[in-house]
C-alpha atoms as a PDB file:
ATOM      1  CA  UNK A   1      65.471 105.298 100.249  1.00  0.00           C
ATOM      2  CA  UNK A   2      65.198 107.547 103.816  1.00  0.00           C
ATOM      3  CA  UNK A   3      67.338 110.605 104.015  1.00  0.00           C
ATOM      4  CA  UNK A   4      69.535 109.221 106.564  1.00  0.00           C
ATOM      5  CA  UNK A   5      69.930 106.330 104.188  1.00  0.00           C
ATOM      6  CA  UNK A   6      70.760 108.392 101.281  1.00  0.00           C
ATOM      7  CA  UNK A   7      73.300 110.487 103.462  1.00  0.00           C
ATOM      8  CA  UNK A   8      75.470 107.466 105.029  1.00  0.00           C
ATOM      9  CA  UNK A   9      75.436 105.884 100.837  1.00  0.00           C
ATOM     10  CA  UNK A  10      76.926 109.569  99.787  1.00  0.00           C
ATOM     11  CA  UNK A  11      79.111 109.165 102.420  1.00  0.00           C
ATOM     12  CA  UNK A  12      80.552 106.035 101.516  1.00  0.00           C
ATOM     13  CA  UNK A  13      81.293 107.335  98.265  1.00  0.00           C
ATOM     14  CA  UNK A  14      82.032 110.189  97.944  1.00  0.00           C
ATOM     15  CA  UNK A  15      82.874 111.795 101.946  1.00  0.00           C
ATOM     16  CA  UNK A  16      86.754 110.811 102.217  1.00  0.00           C
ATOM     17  CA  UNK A  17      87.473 112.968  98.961  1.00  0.00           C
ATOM     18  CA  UNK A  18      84.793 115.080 100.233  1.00  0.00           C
ATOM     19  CA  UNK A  19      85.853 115.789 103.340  1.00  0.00           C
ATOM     20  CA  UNK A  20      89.820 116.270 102.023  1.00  0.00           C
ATOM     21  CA  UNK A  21      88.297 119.010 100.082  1.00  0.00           C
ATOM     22  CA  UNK A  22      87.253 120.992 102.748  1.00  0.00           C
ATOM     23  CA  UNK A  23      84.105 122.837 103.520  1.00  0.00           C
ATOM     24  CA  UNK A  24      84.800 125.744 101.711  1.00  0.00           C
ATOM     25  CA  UNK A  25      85.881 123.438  98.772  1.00  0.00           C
ATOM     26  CA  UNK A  26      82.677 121.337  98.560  1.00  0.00           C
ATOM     27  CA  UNK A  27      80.993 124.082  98.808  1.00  0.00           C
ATOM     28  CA  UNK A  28      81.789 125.716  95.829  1.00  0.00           C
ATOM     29  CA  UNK A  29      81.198 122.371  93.821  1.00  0.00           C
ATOM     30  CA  UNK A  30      77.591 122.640  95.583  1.00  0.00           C
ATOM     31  CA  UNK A  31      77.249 126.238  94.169  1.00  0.00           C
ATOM     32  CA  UNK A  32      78.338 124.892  90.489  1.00  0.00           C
ATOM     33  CA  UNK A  33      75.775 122.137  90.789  1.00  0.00           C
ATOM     34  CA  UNK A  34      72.931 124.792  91.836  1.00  0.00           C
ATOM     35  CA  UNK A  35      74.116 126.695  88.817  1.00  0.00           C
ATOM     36  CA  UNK A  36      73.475 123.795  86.479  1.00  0.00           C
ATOM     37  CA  UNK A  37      69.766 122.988  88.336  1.00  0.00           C
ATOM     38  CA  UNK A  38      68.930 126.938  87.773  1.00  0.00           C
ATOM     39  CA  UNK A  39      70.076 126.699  83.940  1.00  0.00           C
ATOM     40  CA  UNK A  40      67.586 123.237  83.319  1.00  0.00           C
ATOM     41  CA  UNK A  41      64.863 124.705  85.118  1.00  0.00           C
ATOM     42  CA  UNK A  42      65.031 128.135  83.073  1.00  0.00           C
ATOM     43  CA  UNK A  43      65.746 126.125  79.981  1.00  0.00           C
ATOM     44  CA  UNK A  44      62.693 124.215  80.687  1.00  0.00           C
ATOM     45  CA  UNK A  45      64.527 121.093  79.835  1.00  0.00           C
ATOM     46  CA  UNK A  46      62.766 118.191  82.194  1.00  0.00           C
ATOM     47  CA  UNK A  47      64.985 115.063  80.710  1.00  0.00           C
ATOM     48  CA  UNK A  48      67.891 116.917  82.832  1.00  0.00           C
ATOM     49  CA  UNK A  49      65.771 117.695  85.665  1.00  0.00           C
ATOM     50  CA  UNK A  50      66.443 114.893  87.698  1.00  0.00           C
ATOM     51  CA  UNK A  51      69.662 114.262  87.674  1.00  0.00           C
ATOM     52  CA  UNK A  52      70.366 118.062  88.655  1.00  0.00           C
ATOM     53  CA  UNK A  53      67.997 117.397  91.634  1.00  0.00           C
ATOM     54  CA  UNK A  54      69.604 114.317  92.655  1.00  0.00           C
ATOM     55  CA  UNK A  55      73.649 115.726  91.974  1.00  0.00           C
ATOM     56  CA  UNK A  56      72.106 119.037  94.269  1.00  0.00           C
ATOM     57  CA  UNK A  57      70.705 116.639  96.820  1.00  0.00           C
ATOM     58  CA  UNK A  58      74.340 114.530  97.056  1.00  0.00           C
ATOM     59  CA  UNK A  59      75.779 117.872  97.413  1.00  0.00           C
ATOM     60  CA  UNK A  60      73.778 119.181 100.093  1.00  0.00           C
ATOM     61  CA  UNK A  61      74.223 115.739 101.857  1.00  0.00           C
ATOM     62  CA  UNK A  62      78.371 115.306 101.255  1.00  0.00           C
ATOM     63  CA  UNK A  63      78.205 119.173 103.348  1.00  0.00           C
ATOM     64  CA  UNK A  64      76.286 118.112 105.585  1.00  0.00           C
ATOM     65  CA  UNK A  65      78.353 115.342 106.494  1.00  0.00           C
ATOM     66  CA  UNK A  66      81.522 117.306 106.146  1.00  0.00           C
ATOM     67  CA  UNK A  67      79.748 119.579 108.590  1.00  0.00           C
ATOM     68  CA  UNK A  68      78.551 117.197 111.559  1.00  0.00           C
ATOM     69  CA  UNK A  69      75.066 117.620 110.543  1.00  0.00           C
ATOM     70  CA  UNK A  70      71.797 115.144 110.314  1.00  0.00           C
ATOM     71  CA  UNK A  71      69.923 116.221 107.252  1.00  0.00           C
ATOM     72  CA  UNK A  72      67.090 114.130 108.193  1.00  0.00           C
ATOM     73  CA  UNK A  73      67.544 115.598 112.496  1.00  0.00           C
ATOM     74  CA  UNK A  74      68.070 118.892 110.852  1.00  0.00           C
ATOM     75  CA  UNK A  75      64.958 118.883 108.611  1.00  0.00           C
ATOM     76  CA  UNK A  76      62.595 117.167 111.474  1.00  0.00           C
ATOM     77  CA  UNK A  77      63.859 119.401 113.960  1.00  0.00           C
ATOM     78  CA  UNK A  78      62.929 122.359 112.062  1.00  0.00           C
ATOM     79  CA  UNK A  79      60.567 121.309 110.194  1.00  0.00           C
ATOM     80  CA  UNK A  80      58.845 118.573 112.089  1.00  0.00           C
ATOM     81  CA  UNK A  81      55.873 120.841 113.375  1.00  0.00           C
ATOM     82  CA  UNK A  82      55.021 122.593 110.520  1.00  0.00           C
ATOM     83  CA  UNK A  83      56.153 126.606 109.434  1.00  0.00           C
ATOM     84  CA  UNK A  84      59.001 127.358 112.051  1.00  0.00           C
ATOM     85  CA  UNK A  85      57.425 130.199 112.459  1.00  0.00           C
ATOM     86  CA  UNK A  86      53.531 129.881 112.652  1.00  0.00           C
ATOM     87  CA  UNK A  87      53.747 125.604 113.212  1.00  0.00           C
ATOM     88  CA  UNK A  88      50.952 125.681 110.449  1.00  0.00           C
ATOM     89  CA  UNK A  89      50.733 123.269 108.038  1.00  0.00           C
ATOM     90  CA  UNK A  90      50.232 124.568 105.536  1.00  0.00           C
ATOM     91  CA  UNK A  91      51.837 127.549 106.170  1.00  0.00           C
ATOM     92  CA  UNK A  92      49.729 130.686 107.485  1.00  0.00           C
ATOM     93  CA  UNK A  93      52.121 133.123 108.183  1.00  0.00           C
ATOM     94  CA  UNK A  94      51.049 136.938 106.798  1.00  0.00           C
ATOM     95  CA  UNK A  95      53.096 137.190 103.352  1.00  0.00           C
ATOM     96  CA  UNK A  96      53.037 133.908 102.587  1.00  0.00           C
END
């Protein structure tokens, strides 16, 4: 599944509650779900992994949506060339 594809099939579930919500709303559900990703990954526990990827991902997209945004434009805009700031890939910018 594409990005774009994966945005429009959050959409169709989940945007009309989504976008009753409210930004600000949603966005505090996205925060809860970043909490539980941060918790498996210090935890170490991989069987939860995924599915705290994916509900993070669904998040991010149901925002996006909310918001007027492209995820897959966004990310190809920015990200298309390379580093936004050095257009290496992979990145070469001093620091790291």
């Amino acid at each position: 599944m594409k990005i774009e594809e994966f945005q429009r099939r959050i959409e169709e579930i989940y945007f009309e509650r989504d976008s009753a919500r409210g930004l600000a709303g949603t966005h505090m559900w996205f925060c809860e779900e970043v909490g539980e990703l941060t918790r498996a990954l210090r935890r170490g526990h991989q069987d939860e992994l995924e599915g705290e990827f994916a509900d993070v991902f669904a998040w991010l997209s149901t925002l996006a949506s909310i918001a007027g945004v492209d995820l897959a434009q966004a990310a190809l805009k920015k990200y298309g060339e390379g580093c936004p700031r050095c257009t290496s890939i992979p990145c070469a910018c001093p620091g790291g």
